[in-house]
PDB file of N, CA and C in Angstrom:
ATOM      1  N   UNK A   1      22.720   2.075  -6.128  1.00  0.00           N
ATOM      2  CA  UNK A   1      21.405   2.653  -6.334  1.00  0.00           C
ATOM      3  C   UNK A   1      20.302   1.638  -6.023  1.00  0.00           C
ATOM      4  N   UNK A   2      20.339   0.386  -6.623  1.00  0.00           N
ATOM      5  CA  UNK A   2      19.540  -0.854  -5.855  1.00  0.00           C
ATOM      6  C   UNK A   2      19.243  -0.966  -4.443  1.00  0.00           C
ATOM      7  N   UNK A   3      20.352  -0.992  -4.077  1.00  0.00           N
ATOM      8  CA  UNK A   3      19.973  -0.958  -2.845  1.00  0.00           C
ATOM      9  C   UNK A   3      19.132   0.033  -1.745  1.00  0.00           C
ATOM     10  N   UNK A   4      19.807   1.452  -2.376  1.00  0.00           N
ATOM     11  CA  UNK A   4      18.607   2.206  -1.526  1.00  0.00           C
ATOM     12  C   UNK A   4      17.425   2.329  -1.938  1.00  0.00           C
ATOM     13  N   UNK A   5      17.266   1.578  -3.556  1.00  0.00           N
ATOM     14  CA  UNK A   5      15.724   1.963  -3.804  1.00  0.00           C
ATOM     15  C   UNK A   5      14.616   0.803  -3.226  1.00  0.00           C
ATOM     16  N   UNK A   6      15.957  -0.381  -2.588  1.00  0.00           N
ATOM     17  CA  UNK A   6      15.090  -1.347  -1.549  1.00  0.00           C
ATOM     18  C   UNK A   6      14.922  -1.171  -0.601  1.00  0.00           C
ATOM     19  N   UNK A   7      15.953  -0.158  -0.063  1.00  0.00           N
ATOM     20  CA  UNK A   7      15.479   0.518   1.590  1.00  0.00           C
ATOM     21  C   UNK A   7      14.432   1.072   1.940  1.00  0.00           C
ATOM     22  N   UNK A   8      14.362   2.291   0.501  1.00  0.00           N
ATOM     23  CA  UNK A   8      13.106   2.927   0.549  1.00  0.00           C
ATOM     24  C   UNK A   8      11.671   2.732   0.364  1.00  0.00           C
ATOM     25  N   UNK A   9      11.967   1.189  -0.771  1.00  0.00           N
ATOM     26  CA  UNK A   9      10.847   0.717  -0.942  1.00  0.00           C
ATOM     27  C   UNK A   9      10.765   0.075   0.570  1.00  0.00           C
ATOM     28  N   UNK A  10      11.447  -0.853   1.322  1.00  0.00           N
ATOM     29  CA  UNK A  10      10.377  -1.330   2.718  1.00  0.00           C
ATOM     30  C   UNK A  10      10.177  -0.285   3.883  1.00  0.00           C
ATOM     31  N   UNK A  11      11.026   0.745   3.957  1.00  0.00           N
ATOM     32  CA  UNK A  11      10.592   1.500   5.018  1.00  0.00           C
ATOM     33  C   UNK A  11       9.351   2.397   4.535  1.00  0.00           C
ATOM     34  N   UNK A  12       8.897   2.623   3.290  1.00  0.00           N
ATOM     35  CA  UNK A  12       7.878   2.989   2.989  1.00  0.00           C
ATOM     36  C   UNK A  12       6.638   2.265   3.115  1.00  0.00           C
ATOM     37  N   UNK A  13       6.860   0.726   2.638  1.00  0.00           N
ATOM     38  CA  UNK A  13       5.887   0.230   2.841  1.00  0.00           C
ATOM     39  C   UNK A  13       5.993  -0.636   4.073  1.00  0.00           C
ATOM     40  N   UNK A  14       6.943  -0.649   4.962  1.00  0.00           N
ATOM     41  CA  UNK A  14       6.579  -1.089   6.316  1.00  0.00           C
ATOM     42  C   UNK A  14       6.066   0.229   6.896  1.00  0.00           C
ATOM     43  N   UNK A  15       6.276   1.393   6.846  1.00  0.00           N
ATOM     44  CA  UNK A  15       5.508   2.333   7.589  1.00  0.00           C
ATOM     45  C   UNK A  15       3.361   2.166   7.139  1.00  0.00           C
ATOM     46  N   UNK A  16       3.695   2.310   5.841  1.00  0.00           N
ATOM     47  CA  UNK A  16       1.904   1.806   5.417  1.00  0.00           C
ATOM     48  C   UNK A  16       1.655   0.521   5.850  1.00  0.00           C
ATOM     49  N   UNK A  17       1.917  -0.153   5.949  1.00  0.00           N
ATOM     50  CA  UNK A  17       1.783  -1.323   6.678  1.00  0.00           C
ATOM     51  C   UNK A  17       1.564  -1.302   8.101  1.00  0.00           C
ATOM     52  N   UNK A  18       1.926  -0.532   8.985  1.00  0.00           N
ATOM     53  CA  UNK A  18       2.484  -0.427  10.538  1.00  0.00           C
ATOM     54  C   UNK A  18       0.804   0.296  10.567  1.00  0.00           C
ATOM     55  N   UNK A  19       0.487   1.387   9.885  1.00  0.00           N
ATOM     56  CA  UNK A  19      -0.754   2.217   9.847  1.00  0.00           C
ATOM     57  C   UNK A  19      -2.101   0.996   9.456  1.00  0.00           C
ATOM     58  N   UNK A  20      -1.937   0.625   8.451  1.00  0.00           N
ATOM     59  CA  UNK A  20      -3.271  -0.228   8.307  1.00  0.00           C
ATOM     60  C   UNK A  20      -3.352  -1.118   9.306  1.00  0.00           C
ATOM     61  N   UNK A  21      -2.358  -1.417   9.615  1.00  0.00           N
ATOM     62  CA  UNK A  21      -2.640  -2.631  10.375  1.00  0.00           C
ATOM     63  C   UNK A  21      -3.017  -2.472  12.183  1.00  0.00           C
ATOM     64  N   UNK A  22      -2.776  -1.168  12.344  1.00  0.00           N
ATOM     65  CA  UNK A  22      -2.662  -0.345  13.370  1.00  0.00           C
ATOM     66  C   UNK A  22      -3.980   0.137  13.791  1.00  0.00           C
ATOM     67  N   UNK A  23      -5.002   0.277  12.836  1.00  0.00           N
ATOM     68  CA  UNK A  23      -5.762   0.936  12.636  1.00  0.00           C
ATOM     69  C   UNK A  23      -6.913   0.050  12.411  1.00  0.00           C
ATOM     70  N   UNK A  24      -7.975   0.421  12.835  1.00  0.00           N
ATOM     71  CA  UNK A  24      -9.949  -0.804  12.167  1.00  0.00           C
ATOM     72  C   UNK A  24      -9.833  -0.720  11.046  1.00  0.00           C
ATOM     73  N   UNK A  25      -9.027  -1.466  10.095  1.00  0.00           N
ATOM     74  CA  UNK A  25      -9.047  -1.935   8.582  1.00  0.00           C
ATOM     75  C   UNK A  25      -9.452  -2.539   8.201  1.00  0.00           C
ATOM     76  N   UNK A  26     -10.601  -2.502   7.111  1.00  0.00           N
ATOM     77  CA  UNK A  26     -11.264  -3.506   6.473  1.00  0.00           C
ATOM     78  C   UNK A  26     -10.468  -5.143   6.079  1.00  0.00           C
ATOM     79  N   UNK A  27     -11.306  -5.918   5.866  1.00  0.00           N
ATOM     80  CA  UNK A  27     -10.250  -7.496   5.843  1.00  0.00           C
ATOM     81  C   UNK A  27      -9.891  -6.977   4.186  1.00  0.00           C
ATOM     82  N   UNK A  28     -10.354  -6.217   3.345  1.00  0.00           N
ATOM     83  CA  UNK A  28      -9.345  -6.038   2.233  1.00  0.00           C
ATOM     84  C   UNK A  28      -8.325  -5.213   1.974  1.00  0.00           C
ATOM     85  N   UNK A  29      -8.069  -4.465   3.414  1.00  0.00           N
ATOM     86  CA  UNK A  29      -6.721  -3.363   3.294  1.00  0.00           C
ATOM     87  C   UNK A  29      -5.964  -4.819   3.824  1.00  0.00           C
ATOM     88  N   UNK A  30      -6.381  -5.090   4.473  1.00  0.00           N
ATOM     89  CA  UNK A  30      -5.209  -6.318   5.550  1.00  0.00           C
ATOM     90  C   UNK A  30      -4.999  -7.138   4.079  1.00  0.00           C
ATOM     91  N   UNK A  31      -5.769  -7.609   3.534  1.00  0.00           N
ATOM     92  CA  UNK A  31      -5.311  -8.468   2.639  1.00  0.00           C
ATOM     93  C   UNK A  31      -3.857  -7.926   1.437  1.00  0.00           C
ATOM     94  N   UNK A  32      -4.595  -6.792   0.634  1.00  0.00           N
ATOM     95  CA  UNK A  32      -3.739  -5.830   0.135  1.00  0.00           C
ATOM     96  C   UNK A  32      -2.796  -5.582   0.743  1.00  0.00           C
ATOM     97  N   UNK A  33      -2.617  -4.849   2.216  1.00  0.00           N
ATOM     98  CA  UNK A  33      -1.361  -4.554   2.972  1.00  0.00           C
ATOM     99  C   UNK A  33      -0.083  -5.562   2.483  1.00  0.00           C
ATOM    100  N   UNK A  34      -0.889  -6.661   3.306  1.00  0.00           N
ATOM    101  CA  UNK A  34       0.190  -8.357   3.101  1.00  0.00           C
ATOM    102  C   UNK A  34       0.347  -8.321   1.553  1.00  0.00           C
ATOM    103  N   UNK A  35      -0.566  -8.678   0.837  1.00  0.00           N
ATOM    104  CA  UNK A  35       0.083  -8.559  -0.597  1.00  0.00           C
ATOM    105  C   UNK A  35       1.263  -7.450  -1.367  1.00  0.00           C
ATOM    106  N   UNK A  36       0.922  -6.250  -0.540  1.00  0.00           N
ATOM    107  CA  UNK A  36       2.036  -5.318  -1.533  1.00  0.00           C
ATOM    108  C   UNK A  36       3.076  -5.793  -0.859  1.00  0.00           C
ATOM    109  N   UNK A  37       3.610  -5.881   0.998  1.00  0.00           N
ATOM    110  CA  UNK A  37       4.478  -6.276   1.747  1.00  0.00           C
ATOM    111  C   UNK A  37       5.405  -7.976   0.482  1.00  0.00           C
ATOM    112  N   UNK A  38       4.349  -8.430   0.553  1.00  0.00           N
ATOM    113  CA  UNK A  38       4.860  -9.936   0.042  1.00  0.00           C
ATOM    114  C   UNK A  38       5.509  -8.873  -1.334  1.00  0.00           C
ATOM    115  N   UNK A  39       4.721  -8.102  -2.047  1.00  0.00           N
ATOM    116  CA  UNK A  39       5.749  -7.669  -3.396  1.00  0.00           C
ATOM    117  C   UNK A  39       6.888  -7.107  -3.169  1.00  0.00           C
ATOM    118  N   UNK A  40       7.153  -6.393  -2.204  1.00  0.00           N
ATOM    119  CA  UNK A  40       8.280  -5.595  -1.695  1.00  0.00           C
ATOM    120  C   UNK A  40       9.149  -6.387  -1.139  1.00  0.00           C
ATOM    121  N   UNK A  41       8.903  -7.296  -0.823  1.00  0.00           N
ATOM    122  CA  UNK A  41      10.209  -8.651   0.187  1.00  0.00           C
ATOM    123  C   UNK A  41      10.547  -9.025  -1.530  1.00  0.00           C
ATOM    124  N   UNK A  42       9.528  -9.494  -2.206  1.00  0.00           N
ATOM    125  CA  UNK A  42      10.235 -10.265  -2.905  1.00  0.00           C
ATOM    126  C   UNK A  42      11.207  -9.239  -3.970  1.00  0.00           C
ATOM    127  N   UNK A  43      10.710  -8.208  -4.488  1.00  0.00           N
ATOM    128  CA  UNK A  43      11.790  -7.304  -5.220  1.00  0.00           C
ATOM    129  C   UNK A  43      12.885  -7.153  -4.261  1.00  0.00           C
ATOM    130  N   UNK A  44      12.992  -7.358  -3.159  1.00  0.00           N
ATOM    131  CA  UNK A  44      14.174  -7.040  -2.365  1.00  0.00           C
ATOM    132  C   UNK A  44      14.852  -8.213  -1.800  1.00  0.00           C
ATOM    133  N   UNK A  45      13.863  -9.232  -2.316  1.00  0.00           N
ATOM    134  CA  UNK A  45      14.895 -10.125  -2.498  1.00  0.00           C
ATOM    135  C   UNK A  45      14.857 -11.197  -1.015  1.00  0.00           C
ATOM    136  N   UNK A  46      14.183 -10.553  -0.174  1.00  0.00           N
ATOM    137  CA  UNK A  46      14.008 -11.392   1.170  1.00  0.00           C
ATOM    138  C   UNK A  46      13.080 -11.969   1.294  1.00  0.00           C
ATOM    139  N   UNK A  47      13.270 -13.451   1.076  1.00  0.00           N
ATOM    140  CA  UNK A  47      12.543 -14.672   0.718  1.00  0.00           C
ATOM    141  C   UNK A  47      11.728 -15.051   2.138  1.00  0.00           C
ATOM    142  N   UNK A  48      12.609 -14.453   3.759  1.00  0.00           N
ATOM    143  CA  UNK A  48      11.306 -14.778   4.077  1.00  0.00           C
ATOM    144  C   UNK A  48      10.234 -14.383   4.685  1.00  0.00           C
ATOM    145  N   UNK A  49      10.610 -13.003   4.514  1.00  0.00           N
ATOM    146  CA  UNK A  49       9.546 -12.291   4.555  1.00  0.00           C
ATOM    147  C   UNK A  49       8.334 -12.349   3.378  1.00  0.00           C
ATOM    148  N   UNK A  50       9.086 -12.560   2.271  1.00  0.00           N
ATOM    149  CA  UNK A  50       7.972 -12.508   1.243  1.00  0.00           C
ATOM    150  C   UNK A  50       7.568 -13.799   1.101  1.00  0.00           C
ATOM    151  N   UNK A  51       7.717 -14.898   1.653  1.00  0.00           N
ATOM    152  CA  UNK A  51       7.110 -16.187   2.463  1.00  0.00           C
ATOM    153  C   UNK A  51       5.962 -15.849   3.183  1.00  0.00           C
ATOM    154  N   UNK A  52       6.080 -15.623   4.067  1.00  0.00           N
ATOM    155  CA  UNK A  52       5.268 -14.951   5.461  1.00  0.00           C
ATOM    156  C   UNK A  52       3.845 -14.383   4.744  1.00  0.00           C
ATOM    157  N   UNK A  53       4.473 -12.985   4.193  1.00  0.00           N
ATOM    158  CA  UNK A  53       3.393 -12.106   3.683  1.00  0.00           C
ATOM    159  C   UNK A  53       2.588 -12.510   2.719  1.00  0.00           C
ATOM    160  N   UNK A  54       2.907 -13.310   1.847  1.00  0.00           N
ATOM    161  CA  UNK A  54       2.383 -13.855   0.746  1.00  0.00           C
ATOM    162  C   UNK A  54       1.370 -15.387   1.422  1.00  0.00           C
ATOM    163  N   UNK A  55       1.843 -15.973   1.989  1.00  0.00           N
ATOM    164  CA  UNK A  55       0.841 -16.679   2.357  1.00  0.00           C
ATOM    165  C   UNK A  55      -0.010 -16.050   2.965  1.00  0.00           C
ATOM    166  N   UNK A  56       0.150 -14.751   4.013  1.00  0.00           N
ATOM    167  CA  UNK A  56      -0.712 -14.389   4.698  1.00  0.00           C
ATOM    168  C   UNK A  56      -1.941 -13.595   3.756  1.00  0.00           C
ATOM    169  N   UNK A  57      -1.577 -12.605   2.334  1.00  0.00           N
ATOM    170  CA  UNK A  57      -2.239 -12.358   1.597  1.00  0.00           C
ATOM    171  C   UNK A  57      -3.418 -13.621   0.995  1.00  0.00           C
ATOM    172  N   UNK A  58      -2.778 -14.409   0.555  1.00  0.00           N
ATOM    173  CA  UNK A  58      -3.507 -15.949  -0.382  1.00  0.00           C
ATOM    174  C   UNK A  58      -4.533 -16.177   0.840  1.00  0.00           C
ATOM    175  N   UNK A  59      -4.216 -16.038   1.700  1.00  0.00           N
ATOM    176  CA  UNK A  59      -5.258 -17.127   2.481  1.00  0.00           C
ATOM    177  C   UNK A  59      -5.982 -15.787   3.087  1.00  0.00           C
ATOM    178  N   UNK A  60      -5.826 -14.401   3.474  1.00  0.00           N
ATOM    179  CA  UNK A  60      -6.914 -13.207   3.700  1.00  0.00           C
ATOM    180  C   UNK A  60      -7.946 -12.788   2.575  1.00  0.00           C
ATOM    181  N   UNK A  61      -7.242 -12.961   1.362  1.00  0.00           N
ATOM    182  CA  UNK A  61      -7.744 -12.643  -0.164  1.00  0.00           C
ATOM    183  C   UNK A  61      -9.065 -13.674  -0.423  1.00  0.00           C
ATOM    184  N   UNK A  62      -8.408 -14.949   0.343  1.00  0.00           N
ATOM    185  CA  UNK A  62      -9.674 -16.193  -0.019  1.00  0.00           C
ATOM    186  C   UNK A  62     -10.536 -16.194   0.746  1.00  0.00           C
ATOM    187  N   UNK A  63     -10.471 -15.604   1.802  1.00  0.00           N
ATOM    188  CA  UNK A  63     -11.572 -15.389   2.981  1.00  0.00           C
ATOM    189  C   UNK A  63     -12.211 -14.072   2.811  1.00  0.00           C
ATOM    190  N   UNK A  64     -11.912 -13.240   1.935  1.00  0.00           N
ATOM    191  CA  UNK A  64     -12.996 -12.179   1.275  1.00  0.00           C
ATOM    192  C   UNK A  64     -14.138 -12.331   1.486  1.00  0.00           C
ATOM    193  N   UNK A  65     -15.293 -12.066   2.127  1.00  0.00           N
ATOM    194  CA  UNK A  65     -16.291 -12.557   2.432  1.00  0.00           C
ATOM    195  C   UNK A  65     -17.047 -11.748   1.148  1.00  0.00           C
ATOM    196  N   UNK A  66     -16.776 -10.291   0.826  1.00  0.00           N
ATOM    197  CA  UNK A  66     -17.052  -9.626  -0.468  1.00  0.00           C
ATOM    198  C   UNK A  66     -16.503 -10.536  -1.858  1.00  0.00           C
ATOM    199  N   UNK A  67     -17.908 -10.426  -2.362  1.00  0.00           N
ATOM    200  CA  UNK A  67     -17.228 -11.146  -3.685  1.00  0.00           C
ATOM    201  C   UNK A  67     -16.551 -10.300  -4.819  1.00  0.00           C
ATOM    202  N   UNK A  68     -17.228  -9.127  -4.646  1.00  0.00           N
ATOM    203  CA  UNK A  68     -16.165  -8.059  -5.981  1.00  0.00           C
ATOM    204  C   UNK A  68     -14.798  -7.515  -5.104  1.00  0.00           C
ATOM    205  N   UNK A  69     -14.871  -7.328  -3.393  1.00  0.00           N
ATOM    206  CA  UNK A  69     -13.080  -7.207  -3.236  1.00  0.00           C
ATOM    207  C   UNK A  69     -12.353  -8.220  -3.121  1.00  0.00           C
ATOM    208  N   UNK A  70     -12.931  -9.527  -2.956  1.00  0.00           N
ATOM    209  CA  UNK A  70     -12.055 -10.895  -3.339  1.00  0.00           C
ATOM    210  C   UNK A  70     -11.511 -10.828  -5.030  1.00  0.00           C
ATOM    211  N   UNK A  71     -12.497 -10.688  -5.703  1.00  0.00           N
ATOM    212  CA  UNK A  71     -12.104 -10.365  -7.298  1.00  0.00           C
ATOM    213  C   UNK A  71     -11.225  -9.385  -7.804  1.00  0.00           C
ATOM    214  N   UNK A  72     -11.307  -8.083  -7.240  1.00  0.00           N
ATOM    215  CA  UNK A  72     -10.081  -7.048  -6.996  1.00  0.00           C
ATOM    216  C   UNK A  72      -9.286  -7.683  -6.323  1.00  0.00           C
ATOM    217  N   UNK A  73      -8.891  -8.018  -5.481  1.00  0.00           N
ATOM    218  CA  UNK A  73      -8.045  -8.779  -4.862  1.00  0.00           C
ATOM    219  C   UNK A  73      -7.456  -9.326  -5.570  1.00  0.00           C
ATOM    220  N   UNK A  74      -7.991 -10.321  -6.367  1.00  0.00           N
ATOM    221  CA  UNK A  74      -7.536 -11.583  -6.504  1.00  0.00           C
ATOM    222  C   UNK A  74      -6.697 -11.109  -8.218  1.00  0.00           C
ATOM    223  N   UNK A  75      -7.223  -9.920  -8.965  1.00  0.00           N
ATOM    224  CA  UNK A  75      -7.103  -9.417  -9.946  1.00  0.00           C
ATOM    225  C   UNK A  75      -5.582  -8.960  -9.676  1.00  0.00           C
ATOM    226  N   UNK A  76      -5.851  -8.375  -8.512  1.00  0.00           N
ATOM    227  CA  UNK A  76      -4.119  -7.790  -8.448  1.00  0.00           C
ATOM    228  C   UNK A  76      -3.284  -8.596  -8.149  1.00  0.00           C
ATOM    229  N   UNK A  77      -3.575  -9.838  -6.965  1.00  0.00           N
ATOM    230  CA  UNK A  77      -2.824 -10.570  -6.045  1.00  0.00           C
ATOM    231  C   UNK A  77      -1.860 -11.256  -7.387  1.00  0.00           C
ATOM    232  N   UNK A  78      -2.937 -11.496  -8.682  1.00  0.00           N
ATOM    233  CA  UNK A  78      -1.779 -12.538  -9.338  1.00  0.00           C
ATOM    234  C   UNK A  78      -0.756 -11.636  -9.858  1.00  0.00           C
ATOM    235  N   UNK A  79      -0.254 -10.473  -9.951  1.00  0.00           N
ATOM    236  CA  UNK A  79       0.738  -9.676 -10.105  1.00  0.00           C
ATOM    237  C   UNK A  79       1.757  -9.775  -8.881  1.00  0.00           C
ATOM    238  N   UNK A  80       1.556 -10.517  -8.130  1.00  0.00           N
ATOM    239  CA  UNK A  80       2.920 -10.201  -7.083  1.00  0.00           C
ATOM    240  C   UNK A  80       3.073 -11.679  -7.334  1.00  0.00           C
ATOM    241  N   UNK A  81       4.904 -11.828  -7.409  1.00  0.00           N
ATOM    242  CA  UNK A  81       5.680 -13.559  -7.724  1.00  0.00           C
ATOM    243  C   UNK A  81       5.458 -14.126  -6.356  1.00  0.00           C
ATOM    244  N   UNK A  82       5.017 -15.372  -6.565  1.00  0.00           N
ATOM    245  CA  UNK A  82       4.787 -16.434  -5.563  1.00  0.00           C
ATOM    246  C   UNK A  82       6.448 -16.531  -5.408  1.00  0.00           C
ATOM    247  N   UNK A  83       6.188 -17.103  -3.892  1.00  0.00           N
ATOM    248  CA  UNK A  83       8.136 -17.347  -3.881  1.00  0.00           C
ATOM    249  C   UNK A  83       8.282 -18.594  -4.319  1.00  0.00           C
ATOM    250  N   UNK A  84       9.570 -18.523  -4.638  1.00  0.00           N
ATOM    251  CA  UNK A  84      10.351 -19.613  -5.666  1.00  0.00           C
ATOM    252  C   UNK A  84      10.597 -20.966  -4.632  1.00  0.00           C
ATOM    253  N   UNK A  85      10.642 -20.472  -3.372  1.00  0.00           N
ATOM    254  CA  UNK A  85      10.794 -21.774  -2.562  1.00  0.00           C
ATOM    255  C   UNK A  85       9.505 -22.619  -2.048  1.00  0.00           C
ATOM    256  N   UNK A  86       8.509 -21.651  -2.624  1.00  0.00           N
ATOM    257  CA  UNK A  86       7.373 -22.582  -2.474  1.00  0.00           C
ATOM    258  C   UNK A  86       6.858 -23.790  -2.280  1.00  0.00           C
ATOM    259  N   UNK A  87       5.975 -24.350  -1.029  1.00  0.00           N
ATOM    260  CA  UNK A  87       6.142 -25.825  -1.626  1.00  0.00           C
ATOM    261  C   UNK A  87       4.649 -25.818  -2.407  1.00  0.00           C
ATOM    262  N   UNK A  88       3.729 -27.205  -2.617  1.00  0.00           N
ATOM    263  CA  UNK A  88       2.788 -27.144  -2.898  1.00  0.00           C
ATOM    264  C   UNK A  88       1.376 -26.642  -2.683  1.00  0.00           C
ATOM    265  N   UNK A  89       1.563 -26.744  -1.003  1.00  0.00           N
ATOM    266  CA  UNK A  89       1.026 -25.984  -0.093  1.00  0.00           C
ATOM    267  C   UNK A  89       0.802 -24.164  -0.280  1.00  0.00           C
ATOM    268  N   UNK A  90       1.548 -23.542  -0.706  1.00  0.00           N
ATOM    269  CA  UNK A  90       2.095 -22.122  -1.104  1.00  0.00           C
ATOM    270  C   UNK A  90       1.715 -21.584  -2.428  1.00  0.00           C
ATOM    271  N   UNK A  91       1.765 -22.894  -3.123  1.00  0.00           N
ATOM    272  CA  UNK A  91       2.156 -22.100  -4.848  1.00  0.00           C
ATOM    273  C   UNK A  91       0.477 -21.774  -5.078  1.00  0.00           C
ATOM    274  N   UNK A  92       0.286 -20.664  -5.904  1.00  0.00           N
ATOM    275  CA  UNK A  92      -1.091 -20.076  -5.896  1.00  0.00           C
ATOM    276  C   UNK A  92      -2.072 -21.059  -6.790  1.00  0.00           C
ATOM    277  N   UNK A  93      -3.371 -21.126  -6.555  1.00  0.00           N
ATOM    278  CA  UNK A  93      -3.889 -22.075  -7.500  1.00  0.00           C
ATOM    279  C   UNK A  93      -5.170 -22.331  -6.505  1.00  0.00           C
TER     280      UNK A  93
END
């Protein structure tokens, strides 16, 4: 049962992903996009994708040029796990 509820979780959210990113998206869907992506690698366990996405969130989230969707942003972003292989460079802060 794990397993398909990880299938379904990335082909769901690689399809929303494939669309925002596809599409003239504000820099806080792109940011969000990468952030839920980085949550979904990491519940599923693929470190490096949720590498990838997660840095790519941290560093779109900080370039928010909006200061209340950097703050939404940043409100949700700390709900998704930094990866464990992090180096210093990575870990949120």
């Amino acid at each position: 049962m794990q397993n398909i509820c990880h299938q379904l979780v990335g082909r769901d959210t690689s399809a929303s992903f494939a669309y925002v990113t596809s599409h003239d998206s504000a820099e806080w869907e792109l940011a969000f996009a990468h952030a839920v992506l980085a949550n979904a690698a990491s519940a599923a366990k693929n470190t490096e994708t949720h590498l990838h996405h997660y840095a790519l969130a941290k560093e779109m989230g900080r370039a928010l040029s909006d200061a209340e969707d950097r703050e939404m942003f940043e409100a949700t972003f700390c709900h998704v796990p930094p990866p464990l292989t992090a180096g210093p460079e990575s870990a949120r802060g």
